[in-house]
Protein backbone atom coordinates (compact mmCIF):
# COMPACT_ATOMS: atom_id res chain seq x y z
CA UNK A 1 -22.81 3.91 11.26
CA UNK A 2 -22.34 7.38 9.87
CA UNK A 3 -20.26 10.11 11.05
CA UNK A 4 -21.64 13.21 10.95
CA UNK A 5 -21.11 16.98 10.73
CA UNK A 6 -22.94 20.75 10.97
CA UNK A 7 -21.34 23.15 9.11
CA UNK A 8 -21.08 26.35 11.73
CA UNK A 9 -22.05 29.01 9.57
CA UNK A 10 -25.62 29.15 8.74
CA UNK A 11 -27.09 29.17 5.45
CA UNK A 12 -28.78 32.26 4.02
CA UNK A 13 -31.97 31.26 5.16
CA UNK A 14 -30.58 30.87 9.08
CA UNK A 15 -30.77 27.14 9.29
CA UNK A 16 -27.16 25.00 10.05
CA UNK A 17 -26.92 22.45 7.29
CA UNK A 18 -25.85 18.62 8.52
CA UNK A 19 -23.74 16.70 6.30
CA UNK A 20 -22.40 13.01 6.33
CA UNK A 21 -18.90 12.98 6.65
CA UNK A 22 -18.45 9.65 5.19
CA UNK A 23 -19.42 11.08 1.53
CA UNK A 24 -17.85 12.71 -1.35
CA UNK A 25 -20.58 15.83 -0.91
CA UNK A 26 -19.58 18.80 -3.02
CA UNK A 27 -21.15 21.35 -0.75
CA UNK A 28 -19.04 19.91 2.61
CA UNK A 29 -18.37 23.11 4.88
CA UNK A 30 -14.31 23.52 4.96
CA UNK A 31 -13.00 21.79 7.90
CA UNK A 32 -12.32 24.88 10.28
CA UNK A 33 -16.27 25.62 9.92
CA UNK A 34 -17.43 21.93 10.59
CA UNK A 35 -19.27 20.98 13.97
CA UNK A 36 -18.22 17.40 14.86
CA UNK A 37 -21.74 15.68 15.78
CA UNK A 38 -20.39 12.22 16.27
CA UNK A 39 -21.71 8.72 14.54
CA UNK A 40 -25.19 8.59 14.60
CA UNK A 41 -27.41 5.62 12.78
CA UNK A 42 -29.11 8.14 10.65
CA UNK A 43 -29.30 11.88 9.84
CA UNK A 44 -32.20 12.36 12.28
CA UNK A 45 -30.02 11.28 14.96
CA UNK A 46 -27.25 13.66 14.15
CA UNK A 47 -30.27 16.64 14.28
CA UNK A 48 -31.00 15.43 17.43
CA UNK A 49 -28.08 15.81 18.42
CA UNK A 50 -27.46 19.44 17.63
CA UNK A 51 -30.62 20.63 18.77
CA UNK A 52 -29.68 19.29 22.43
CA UNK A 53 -26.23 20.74 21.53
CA UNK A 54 -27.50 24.61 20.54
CA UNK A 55 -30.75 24.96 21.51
CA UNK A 56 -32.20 27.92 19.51
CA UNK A 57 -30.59 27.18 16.25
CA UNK A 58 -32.16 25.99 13.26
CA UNK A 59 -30.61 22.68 11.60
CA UNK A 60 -31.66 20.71 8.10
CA UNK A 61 -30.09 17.91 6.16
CA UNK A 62 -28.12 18.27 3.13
CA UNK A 63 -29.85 17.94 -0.02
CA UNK A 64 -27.10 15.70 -1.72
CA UNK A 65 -25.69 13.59 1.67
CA UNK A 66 -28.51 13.73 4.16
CA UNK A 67 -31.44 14.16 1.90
CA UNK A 68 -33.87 11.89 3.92
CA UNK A 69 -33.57 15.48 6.60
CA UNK A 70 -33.65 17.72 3.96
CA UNK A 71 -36.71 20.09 4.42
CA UNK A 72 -35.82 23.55 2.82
């Protein structure tokens, strides 16, 4: 089971961007701006999991680690 991460800042069009922390992604946030949001079985679980963390934010998968949520 994955572990994954949200990056804290938000991209330039206002979503957070969830990454698998388990991968060799390129475009991983640096550490002191990831979001630990635990092991989930999938990428939808981890966006889940942020929503019920901060309500009112915007989330979406990484393109290259958690394409499957990808949407923008």
């Amino acid at each position: 089971m994955p572990f994954y991460i949200v990056n804290r800042n938000p991209q330039s069009t206002g979503e957070h961007e969830v990454h698998r922390n388990d991968c060799t992604c390129s475009h991983m946030p640096t550490p002191s701006n990831r979001i630990d949001l635990g092991f989930h079985y999938n990428c939808q679980g981890a966006i889940i999991e942020a929503k019920r963390r901060f309500p009112g934010h915007q989330f979406d998968g990484c393109y290259y680690c958690s394409n499957a949520c990808h949407a923008r």
